[in-house]
PDB file of N, CA and C in Angstrom:
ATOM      1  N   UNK A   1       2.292  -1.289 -10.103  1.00  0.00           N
ATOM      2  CA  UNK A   1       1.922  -0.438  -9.019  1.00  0.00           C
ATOM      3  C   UNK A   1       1.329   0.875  -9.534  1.00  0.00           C
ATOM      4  N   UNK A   2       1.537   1.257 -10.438  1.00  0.00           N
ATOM      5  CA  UNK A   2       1.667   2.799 -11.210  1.00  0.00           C
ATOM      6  C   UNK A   2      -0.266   2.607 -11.314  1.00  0.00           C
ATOM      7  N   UNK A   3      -0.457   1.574 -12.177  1.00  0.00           N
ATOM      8  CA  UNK A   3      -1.993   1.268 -12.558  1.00  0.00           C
ATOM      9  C   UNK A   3      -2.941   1.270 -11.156  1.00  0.00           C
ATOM     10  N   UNK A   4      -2.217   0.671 -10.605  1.00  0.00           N
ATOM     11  CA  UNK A   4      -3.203   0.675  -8.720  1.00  0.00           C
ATOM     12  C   UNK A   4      -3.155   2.119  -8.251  1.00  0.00           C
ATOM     13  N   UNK A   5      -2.335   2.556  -8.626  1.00  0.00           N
ATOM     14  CA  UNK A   5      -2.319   3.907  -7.727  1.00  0.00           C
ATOM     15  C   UNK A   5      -2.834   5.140  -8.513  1.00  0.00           C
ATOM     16  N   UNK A   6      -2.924   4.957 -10.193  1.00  0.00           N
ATOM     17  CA  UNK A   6      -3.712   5.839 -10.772  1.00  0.00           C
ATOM     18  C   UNK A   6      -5.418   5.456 -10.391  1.00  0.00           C
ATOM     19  N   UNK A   7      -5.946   4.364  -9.924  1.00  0.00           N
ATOM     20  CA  UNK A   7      -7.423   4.240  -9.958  1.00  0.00           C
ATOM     21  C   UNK A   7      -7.474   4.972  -8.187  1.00  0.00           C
ATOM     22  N   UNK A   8      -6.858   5.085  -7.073  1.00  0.00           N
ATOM     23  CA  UNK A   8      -6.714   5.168  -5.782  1.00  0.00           C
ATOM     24  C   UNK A   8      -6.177   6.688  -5.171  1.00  0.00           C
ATOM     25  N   UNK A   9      -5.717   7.342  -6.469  1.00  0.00           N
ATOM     26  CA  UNK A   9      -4.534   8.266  -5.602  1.00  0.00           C
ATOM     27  C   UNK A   9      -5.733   9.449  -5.624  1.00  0.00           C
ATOM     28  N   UNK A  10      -6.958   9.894  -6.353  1.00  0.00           N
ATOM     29  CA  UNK A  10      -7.900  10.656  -6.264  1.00  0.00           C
ATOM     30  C   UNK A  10      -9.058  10.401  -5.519  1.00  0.00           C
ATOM     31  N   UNK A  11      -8.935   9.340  -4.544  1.00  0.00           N
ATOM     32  CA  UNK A  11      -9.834   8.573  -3.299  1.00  0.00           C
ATOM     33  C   UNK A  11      -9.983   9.501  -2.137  1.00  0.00           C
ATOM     34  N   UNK A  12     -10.128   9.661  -1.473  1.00  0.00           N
ATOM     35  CA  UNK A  12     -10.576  10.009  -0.185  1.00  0.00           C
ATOM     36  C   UNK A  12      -9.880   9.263   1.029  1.00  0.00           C
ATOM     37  N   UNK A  13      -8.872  10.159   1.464  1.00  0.00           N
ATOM     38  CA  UNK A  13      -7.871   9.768   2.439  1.00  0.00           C
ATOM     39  C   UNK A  13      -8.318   8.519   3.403  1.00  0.00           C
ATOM     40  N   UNK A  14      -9.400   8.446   3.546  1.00  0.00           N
ATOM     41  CA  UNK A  14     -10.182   7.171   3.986  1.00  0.00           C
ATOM     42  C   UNK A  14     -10.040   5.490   3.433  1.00  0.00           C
ATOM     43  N   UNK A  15     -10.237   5.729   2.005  1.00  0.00           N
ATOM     44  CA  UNK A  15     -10.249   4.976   1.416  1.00  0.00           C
ATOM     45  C   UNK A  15      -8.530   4.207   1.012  1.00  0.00           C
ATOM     46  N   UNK A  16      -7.491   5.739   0.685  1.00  0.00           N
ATOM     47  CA  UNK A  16      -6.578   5.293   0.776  1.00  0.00           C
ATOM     48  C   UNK A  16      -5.728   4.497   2.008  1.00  0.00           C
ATOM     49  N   UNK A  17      -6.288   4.612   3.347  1.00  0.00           N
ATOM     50  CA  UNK A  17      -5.611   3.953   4.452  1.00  0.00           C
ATOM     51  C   UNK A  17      -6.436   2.859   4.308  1.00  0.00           C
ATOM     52  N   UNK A  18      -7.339   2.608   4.017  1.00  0.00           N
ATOM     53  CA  UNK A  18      -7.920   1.216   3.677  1.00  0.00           C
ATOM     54  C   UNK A  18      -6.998   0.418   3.113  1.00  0.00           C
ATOM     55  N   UNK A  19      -6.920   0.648   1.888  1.00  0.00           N
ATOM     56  CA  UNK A  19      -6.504   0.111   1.075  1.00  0.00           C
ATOM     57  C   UNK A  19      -4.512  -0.110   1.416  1.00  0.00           C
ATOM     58  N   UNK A  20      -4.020   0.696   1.884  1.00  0.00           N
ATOM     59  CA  UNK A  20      -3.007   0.670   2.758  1.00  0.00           C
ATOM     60  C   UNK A  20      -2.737  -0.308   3.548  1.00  0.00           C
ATOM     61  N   UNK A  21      -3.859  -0.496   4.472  1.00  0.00           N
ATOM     62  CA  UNK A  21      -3.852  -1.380   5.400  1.00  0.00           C
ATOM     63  C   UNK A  21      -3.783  -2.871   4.938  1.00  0.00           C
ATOM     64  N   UNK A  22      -4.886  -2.909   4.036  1.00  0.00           N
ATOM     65  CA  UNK A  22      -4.911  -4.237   3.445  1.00  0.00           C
ATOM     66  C   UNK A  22      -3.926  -4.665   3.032  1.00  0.00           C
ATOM     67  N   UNK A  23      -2.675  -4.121   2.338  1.00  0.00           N
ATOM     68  CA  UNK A  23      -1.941  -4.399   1.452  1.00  0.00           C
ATOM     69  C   UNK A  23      -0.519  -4.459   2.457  1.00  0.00           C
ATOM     70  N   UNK A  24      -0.664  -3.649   3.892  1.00  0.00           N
ATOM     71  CA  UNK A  24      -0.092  -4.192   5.038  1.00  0.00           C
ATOM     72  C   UNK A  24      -0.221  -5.650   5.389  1.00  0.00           C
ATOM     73  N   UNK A  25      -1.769  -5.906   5.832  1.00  0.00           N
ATOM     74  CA  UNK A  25      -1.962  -7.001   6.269  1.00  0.00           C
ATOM     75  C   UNK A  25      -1.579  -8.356   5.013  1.00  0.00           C
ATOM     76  N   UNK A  26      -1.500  -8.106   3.771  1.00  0.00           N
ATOM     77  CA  UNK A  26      -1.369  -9.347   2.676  1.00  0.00           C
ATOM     78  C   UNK A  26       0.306  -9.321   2.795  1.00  0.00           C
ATOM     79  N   UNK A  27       0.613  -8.614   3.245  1.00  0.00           N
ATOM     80  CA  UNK A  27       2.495  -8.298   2.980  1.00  0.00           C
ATOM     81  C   UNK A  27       2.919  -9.240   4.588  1.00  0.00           C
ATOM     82  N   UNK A  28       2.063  -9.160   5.423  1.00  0.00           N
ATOM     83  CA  UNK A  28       2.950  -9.474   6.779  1.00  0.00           C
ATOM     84  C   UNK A  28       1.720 -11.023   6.902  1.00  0.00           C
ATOM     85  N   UNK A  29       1.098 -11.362   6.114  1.00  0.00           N
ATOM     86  CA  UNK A  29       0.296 -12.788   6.196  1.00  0.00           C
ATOM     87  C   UNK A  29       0.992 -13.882   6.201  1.00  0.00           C
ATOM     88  N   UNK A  30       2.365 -13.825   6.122  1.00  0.00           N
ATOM     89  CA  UNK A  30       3.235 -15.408   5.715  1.00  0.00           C
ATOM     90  C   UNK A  30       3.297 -15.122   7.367  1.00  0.00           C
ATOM     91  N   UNK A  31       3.521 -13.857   8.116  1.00  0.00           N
ATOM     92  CA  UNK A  31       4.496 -14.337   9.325  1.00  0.00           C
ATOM     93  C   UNK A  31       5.184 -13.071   9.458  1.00  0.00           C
ATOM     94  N   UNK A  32       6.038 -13.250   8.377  1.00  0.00           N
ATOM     95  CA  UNK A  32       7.273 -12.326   8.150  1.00  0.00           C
ATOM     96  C   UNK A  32       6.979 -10.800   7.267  1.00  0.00           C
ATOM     97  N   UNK A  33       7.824 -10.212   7.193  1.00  0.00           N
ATOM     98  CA  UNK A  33       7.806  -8.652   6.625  1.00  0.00           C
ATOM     99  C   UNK A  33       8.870  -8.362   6.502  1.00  0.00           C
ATOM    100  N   UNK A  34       9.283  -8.336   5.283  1.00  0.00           N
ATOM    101  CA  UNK A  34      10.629  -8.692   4.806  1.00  0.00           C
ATOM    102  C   UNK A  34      10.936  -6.919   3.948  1.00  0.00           C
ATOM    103  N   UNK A  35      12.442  -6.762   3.850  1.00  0.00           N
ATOM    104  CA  UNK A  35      12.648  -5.431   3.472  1.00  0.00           C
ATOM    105  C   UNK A  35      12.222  -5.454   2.057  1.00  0.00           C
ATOM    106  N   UNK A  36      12.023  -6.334   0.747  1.00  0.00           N
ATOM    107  CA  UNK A  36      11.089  -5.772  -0.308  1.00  0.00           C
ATOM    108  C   UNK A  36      10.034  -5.206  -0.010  1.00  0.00           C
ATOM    109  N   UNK A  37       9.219  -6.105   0.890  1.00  0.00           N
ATOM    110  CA  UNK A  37       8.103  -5.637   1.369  1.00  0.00           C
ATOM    111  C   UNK A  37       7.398  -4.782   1.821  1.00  0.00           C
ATOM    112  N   UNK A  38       8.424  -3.887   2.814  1.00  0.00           N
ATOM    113  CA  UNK A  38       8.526  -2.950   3.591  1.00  0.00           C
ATOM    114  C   UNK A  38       9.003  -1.852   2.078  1.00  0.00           C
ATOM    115  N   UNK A  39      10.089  -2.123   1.564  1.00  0.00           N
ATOM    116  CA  UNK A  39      10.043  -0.877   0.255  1.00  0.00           C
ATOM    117  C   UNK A  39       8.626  -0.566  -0.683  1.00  0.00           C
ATOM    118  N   UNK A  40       8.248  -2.034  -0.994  1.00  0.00           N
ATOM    119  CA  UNK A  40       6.922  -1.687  -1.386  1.00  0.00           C
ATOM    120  C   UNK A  40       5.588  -0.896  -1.160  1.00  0.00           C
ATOM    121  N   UNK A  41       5.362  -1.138   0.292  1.00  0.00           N
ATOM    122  CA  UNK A  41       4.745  -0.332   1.093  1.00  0.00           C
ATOM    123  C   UNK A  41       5.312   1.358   1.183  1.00  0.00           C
ATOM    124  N   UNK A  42       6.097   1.338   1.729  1.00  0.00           N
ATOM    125  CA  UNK A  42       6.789   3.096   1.290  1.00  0.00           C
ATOM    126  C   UNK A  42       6.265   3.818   0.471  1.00  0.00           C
ATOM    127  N   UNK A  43       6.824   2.875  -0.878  1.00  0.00           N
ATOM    128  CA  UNK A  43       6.615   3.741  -2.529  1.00  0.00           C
ATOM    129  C   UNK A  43       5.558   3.561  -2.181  1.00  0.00           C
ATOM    130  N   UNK A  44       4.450   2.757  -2.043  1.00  0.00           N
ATOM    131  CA  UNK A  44       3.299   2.567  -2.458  1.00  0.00           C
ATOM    132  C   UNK A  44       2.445   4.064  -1.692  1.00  0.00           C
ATOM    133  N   UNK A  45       2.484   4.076  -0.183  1.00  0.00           N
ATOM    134  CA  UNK A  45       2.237   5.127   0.485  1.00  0.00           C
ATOM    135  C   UNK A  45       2.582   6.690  -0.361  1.00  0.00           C
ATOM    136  N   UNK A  46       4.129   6.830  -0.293  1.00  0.00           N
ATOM    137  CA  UNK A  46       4.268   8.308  -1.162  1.00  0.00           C
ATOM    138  C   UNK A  46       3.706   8.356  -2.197  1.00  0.00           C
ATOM    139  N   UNK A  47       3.509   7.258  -2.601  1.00  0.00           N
ATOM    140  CA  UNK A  47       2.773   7.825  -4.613  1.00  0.00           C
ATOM    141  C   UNK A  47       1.452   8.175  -3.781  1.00  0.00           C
ATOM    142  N   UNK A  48       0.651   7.469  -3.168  1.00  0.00           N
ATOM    143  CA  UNK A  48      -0.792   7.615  -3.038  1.00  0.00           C
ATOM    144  C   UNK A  48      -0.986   9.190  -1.932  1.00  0.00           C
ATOM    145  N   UNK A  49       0.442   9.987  -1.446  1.00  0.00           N
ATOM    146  CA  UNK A  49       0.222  10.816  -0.397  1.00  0.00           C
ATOM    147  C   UNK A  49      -0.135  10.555   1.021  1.00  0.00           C
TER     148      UNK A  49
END
């Protein structure tokens, strides 16, 4: 995660909800959205601001 978020975290708040989103939509694609999932997303959000 550390490597994704050093190429992303100097993006343009635009780009980061993009990329947010997507990684929403690949997390809740089985169906489900499960609490790793949901932690992942979190951290992933605060590192990127």
């Amino acid at each position: 995660m550390n490597e994704v978020v050093a190429v992303f975290v100097e993006s343009e708040l635009r780009i980061k909800k993009i990329i947010l989103l997507e990684t929403l939509g690949l997390s809740y694609s089985e169906g489900e959205f499960d609490d790793s999932e949901k932690g992942f997303i979190n951290e992933y959000a605060k590192k990127l601001d």
